[in-house]
C-alpha atoms as a PDB file:
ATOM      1  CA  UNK A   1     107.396 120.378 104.260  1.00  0.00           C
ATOM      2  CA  UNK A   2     104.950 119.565 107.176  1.00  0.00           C
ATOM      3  CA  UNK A   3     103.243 122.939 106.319  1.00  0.00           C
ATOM      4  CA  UNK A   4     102.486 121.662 102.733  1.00  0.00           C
ATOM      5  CA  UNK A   5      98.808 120.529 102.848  1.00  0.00           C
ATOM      6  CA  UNK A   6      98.510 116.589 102.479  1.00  0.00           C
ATOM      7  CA  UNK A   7      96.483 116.493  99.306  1.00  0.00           C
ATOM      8  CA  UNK A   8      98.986 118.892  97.846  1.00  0.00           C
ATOM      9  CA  UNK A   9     101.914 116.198  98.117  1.00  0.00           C
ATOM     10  CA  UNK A  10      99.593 113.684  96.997  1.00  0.00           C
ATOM     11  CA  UNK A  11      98.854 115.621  93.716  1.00  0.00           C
ATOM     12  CA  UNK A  12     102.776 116.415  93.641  1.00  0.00           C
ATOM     13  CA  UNK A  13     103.739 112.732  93.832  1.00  0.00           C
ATOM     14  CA  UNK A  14     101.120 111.903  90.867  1.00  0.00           C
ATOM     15  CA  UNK A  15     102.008 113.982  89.002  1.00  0.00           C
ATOM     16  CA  UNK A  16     105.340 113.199  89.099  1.00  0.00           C
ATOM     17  CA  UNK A  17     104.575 109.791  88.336  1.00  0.00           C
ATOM     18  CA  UNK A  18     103.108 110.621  85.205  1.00  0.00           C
ATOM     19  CA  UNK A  19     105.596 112.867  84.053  1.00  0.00           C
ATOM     20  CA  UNK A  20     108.111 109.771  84.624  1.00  0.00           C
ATOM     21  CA  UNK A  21     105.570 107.602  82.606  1.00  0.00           C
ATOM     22  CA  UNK A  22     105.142 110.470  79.670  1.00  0.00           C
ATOM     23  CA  UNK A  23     108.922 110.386  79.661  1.00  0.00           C
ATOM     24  CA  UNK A  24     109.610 107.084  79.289  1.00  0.00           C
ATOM     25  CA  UNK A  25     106.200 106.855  76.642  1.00  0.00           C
ATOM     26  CA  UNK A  26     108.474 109.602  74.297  1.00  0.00           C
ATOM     27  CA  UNK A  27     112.143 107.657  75.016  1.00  0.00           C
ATOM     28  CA  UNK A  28     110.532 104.259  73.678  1.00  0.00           C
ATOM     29  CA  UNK A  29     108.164 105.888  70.767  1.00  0.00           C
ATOM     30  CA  UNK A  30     106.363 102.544  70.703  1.00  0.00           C
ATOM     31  CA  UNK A  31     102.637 102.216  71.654  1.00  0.00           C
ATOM     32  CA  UNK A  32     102.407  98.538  71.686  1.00  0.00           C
ATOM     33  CA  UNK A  33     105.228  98.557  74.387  1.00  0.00           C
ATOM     34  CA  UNK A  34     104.275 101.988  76.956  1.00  0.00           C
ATOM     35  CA  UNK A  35     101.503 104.337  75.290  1.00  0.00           C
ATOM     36  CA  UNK A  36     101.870 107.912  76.365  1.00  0.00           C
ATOM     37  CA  UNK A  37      99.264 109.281  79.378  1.00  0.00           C
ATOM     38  CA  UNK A  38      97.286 111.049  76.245  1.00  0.00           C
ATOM     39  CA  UNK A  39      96.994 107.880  74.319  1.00  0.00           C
ATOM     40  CA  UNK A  40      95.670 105.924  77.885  1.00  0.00           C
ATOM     41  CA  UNK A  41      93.168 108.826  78.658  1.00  0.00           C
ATOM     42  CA  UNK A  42      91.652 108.794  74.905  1.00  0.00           C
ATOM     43  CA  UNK A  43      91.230 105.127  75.162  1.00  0.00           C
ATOM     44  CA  UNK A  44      89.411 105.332  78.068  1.00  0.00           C
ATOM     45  CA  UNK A  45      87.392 108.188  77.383  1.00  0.00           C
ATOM     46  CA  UNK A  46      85.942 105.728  74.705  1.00  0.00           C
ATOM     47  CA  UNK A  47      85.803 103.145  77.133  1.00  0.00           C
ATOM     48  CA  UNK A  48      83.372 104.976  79.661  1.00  0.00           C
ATOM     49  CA  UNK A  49      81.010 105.843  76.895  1.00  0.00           C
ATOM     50  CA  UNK A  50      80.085 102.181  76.018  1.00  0.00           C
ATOM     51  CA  UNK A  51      77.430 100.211  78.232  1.00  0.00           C
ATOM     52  CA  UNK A  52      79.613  96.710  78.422  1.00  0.00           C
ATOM     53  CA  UNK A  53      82.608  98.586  80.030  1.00  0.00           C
ATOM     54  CA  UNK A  54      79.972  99.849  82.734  1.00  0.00           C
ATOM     55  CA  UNK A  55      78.158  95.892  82.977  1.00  0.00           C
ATOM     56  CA  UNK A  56      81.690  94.747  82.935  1.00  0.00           C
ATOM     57  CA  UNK A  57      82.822  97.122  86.365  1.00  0.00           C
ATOM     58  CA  UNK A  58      79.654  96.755  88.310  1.00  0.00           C
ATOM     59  CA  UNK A  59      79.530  92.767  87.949  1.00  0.00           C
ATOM     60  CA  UNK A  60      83.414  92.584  88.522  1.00  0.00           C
ATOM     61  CA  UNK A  61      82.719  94.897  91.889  1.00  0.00           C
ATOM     62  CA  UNK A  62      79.860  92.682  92.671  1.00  0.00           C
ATOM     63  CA  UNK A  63      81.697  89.724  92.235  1.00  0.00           C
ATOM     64  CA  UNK A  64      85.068  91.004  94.507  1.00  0.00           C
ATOM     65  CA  UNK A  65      82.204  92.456  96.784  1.00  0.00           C
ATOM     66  CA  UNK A  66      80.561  89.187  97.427  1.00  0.00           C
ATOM     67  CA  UNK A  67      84.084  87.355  98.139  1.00  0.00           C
ATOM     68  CA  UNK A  68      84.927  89.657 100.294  1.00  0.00           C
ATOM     69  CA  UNK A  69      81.775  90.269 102.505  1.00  0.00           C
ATOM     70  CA  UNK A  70      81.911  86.760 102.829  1.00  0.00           C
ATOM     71  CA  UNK A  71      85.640  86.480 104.176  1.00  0.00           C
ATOM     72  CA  UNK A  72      84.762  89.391 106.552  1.00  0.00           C
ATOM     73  CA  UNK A  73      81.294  87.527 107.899  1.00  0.00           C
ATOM     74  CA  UNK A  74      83.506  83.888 108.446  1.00  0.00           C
ATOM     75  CA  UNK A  75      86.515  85.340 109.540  1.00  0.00           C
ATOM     76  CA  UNK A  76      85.358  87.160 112.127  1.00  0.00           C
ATOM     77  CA  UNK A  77      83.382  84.384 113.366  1.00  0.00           C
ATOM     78  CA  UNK A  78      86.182  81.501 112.630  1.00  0.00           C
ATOM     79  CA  UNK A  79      88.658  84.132 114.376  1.00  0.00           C
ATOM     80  CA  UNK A  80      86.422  84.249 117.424  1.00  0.00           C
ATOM     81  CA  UNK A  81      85.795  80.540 117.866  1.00  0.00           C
ATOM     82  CA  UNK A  82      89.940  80.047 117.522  1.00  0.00           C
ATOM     83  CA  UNK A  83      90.056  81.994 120.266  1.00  0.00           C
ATOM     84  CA  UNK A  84      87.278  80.421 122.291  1.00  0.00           C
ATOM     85  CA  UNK A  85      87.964  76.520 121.458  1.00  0.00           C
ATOM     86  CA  UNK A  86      91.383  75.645 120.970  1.00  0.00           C
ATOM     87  CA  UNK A  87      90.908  72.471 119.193  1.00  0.00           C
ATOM     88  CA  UNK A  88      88.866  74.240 116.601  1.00  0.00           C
ATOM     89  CA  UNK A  89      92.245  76.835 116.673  1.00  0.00           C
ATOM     90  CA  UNK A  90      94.456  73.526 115.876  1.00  0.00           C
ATOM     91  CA  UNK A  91      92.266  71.664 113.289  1.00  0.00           C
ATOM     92  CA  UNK A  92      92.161  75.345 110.991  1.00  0.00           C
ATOM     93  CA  UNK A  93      95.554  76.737 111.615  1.00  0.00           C
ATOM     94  CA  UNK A  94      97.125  74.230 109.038  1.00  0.00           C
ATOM     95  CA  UNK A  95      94.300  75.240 106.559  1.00  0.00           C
ATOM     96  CA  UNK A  96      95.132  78.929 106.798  1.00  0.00           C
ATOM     97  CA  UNK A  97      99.089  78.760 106.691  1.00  0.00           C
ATOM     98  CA  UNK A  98      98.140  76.932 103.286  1.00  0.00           C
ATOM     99  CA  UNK A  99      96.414  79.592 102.444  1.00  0.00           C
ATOM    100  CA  UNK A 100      98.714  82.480 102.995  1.00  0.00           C
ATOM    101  CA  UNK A 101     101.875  80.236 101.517  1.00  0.00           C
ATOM    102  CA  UNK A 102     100.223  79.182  97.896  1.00  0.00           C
ATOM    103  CA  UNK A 103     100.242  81.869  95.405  1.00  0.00           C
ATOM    104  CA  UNK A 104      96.763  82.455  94.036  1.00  0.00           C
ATOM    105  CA  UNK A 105      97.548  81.481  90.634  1.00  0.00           C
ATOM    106  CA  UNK A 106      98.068  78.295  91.723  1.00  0.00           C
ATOM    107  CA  UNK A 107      94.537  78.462  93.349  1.00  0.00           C
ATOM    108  CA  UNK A 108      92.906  79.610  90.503  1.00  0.00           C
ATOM    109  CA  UNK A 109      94.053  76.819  88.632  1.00  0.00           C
ATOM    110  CA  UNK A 110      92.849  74.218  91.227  1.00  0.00           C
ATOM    111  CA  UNK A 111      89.585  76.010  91.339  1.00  0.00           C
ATOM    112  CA  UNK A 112      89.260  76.246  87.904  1.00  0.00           C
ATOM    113  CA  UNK A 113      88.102  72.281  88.110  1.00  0.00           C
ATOM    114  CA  UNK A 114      85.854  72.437  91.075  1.00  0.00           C
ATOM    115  CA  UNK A 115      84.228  75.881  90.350  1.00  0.00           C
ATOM    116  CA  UNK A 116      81.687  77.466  87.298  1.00  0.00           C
ATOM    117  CA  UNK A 117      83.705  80.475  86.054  1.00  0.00           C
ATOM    118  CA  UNK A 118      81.682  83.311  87.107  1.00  0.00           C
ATOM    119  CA  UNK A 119      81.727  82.153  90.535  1.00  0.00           C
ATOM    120  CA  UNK A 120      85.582  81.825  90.175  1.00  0.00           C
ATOM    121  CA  UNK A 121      86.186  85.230  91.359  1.00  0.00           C
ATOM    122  CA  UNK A 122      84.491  85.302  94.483  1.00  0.00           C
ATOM    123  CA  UNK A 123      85.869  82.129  95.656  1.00  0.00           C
ATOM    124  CA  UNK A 124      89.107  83.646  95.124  1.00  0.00           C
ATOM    125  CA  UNK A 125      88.646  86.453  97.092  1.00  0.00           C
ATOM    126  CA  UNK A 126      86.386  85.097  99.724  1.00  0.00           C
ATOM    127  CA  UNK A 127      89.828  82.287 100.148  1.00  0.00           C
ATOM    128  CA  UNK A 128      92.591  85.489  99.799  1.00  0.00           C
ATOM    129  CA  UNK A 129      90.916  88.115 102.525  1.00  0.00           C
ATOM    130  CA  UNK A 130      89.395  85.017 104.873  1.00  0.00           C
ATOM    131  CA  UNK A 131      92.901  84.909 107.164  1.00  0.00           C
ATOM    132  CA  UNK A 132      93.492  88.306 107.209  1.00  0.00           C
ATOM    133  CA  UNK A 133      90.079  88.271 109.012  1.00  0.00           C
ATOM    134  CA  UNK A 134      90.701  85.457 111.006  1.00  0.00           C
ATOM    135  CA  UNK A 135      94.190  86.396 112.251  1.00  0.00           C
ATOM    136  CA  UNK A 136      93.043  89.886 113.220  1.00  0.00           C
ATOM    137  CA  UNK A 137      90.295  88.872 115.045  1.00  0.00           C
ATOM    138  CA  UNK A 138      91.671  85.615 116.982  1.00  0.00           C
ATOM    139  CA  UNK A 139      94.537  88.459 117.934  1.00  0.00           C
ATOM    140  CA  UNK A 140      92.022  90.823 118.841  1.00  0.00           C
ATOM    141  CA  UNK A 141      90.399  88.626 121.392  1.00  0.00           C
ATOM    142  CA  UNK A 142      93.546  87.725 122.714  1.00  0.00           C
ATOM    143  CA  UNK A 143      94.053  91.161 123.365  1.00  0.00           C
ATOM    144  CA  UNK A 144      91.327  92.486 125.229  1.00  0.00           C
ATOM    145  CA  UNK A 145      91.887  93.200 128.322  1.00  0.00           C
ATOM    146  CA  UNK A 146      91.328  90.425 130.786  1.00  0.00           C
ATOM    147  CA  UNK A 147      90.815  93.344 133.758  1.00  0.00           C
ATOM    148  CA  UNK A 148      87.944  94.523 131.697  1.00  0.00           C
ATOM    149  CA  UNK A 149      86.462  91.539 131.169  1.00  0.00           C
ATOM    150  CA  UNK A 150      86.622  90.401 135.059  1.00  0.00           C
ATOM    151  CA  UNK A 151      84.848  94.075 135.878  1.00  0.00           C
ATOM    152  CA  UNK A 152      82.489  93.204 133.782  1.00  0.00           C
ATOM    153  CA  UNK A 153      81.625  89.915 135.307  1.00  0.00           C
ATOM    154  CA  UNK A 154      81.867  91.859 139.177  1.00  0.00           C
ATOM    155  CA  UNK A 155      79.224  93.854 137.499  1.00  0.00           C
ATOM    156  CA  UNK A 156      76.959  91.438 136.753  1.00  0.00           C
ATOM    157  CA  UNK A 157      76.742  92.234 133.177  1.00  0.00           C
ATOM    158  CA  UNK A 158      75.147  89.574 130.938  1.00  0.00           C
ATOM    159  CA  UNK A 159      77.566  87.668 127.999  1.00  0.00           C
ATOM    160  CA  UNK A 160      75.643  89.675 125.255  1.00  0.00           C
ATOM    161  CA  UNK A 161      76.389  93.168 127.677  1.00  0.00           C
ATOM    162  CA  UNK A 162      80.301  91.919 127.873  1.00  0.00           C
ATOM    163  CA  UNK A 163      79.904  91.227 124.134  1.00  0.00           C
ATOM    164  CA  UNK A 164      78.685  95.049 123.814  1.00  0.00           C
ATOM    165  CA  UNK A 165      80.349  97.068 125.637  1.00  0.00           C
ATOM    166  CA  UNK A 166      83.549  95.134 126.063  1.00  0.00           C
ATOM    167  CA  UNK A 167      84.706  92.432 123.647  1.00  0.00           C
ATOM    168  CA  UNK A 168      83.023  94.809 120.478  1.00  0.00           C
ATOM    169  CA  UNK A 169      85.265  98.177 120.989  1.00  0.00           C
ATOM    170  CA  UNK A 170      88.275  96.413 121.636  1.00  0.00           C
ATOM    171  CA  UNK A 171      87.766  94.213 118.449  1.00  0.00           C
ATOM    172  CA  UNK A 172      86.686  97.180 116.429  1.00  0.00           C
ATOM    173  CA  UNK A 173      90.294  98.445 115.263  1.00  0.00           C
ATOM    174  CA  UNK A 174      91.309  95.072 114.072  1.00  0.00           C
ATOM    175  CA  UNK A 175      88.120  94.497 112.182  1.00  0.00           C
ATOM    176  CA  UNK A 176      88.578  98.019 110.639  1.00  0.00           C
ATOM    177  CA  UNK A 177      92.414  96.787 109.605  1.00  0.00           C
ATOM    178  CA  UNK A 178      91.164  93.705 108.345  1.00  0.00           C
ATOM    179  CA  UNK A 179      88.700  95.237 105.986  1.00  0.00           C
ATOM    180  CA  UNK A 180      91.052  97.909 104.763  1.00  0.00           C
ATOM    181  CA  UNK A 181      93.914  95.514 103.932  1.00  0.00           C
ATOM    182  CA  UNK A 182      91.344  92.808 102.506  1.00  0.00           C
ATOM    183  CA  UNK A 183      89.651  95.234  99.713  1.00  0.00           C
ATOM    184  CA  UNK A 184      93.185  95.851  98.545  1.00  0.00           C
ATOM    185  CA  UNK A 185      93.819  91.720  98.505  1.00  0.00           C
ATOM    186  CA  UNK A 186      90.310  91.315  97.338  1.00  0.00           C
ATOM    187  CA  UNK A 187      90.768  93.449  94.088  1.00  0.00           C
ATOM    188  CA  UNK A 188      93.972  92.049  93.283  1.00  0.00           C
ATOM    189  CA  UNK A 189      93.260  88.617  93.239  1.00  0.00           C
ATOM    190  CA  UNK A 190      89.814  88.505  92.068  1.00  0.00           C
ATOM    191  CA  UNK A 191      90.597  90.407  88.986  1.00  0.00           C
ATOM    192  CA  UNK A 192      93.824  88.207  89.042  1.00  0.00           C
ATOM    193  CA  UNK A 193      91.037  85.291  88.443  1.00  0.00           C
ATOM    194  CA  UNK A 194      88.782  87.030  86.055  1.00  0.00           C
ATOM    195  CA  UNK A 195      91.940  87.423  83.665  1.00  0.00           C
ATOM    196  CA  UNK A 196      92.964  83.739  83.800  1.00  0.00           C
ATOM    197  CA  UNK A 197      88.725  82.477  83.909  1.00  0.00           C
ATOM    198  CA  UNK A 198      87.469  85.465  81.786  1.00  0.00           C
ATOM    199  CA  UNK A 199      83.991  84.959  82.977  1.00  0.00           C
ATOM    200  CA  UNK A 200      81.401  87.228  80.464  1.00  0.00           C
ATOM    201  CA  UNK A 201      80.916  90.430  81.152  1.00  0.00           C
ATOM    202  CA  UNK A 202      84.284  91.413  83.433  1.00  0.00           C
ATOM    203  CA  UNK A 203      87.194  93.856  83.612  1.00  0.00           C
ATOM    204  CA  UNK A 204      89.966  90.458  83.976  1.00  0.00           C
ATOM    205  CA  UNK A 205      87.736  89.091  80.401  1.00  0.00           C
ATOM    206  CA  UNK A 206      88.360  92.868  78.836  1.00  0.00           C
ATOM    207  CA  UNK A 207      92.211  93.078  80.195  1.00  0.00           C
ATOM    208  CA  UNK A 208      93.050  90.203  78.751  1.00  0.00           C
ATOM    209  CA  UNK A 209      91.193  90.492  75.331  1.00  0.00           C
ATOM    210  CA  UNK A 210      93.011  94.007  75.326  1.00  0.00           C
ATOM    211  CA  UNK A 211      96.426  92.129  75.967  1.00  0.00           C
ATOM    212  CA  UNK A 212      95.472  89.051  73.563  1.00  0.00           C
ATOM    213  CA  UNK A 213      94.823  91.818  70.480  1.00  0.00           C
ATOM    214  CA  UNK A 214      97.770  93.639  72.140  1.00  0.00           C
ATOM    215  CA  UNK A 215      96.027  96.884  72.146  1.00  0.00           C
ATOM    216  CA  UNK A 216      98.127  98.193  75.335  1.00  0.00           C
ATOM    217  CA  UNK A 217      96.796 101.526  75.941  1.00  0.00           C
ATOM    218  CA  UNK A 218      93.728  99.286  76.398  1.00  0.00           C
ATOM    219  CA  UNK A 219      95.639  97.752  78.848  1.00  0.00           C
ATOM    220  CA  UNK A 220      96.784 100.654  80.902  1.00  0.00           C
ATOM    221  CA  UNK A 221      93.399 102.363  80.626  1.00  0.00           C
ATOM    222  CA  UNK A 222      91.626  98.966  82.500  1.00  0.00           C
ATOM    223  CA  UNK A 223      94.188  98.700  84.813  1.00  0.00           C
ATOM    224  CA  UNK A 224      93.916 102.744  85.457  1.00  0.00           C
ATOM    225  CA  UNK A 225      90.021 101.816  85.964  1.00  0.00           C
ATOM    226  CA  UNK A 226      90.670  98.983  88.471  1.00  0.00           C
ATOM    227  CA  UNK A 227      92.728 100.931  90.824  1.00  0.00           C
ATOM    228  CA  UNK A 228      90.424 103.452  90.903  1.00  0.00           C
ATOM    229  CA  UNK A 229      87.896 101.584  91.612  1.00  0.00           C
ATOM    230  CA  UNK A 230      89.532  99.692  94.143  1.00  0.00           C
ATOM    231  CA  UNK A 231      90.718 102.963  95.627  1.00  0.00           C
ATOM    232  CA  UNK A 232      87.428 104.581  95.685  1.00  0.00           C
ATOM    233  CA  UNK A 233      85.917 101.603  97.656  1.00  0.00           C
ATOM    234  CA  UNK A 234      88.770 102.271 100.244  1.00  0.00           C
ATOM    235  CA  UNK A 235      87.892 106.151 100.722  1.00  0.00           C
ATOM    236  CA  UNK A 236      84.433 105.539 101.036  1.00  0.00           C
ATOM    237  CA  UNK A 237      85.426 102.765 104.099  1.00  0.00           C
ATOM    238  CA  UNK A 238      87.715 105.433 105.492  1.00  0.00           C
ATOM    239  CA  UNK A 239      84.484 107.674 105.402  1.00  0.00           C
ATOM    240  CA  UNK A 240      82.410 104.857 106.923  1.00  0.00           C
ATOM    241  CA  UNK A 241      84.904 105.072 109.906  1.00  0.00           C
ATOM    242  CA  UNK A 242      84.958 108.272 110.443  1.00  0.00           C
ATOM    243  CA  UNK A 243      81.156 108.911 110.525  1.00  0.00           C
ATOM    244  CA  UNK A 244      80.758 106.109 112.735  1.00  0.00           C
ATOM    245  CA  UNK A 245      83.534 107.762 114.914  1.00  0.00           C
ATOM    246  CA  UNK A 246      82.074 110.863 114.879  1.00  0.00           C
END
């Protein structure tokens, strides 16, 4: 098995998956309830052919996007000042256990007073990825090695020199962690708030006017589209790595 190329048993398991789903599609004979992989595909070949599908993706990756760029900017920083100024620590560690304990319907729902629809979305992933930033960041700090750091100062290096060639690299792999975990959270809950805020022009607005007219191989084929999506943004991170790496 170890000989078998890795995107080999990738294409294995996915295809088995869809063989499993085809199966099931032919045991239930009813579209409404799982249509068949043929059905999904049709429906979304029609889907990629019409320009509000294509508004719809780009402003609901803008939207996730902006959410999440901001988590990443104020995490990092919040993350770093927990680390630096206890009290600061103390007054936002209640704030993000809240965070990570509500579900994020029930934020949605609060926001839904406080915030203008199409900006829904962002809030809610900007609030979802923001501790995963934090916490990997306040841990990384924590982590660096305190030898390294004294050198440093017998060195005579400056702050922004520790900052460089010290405090940066070590940080580096839980930033990278952060922002491959957060895309995944991002996706998931700010399409999770499109679909209950349906702001105009959105994949969560077209998922749930697919569910609403209960045209379900609608629904797969959007759903199909969103994890693509949200996987391709994770390959082309991966990428991002690795050139930086190289």
């Amino acid at each position: 098995m170890n000989k078998i190329p890795t995107w080999l048993k990738k294409t294995l398991g996915a295809l088995f998956w869809i063989a499993l789903w085809w199966l099931i599609s032919l045991l239930l004979n009813k579209e409404l309830l799982v249509p068949t992989p043929a059905q999904t595909v049709v429906v979304l070949g029609g889907l990629i052919q019409t320009g509000d599908f294509w508004l719809a993706a780009a402003l609901s990756m803008a939207r996730i996007l902006i959410g999440f760029l901001l988590a990443a900017l104020l995490g990092t920083l919040g993350g770093i000042l927990a680390d630096r100024c206890p009290p600061f620590d103390w007054l936002f560690s209640p704030l993000l256990h809240l965070i990570r304990s509500v579900p994020v319907a029930s934020f949605i729902i609060l926001a839904l007073v406080w915030i203008h629809t199409p900006w829904l979305p962002v809030f809610i992933s900007f609030l979802m990825v923001l501790p995963l930033f934090w916490g990997n960041i306040r841990t990384g700090m924590a982590n660096t090695d305190i030898k390294e750091l004294e050198m440093g100062k017998v060195l005579g290096l400056s702050l922004p020199a520790i900052w460089q060639k010290i405090r940066l690299p070590a940080l580096a792999p839980y930033f990278r962690s952060a922002c491959v975990t957060g895309l995944g959270f991002a996706w998931k809950s700010g399409i999770a708030a499109e679909v209950i805020c349906r702001p105009d022009a959105s994949l969560g607005d077209l998922l749930q006017s697919a569910k609403l007219q209960l045209e379900t191989p609608s629904v797969f084929a959007l759903t199909i589209v969103v994890a693509i999506l949200s996987l391709g943004l994770e390959l082309a991170l991966n990428r991002i790595w690795k050139e930086e790496q190289a």
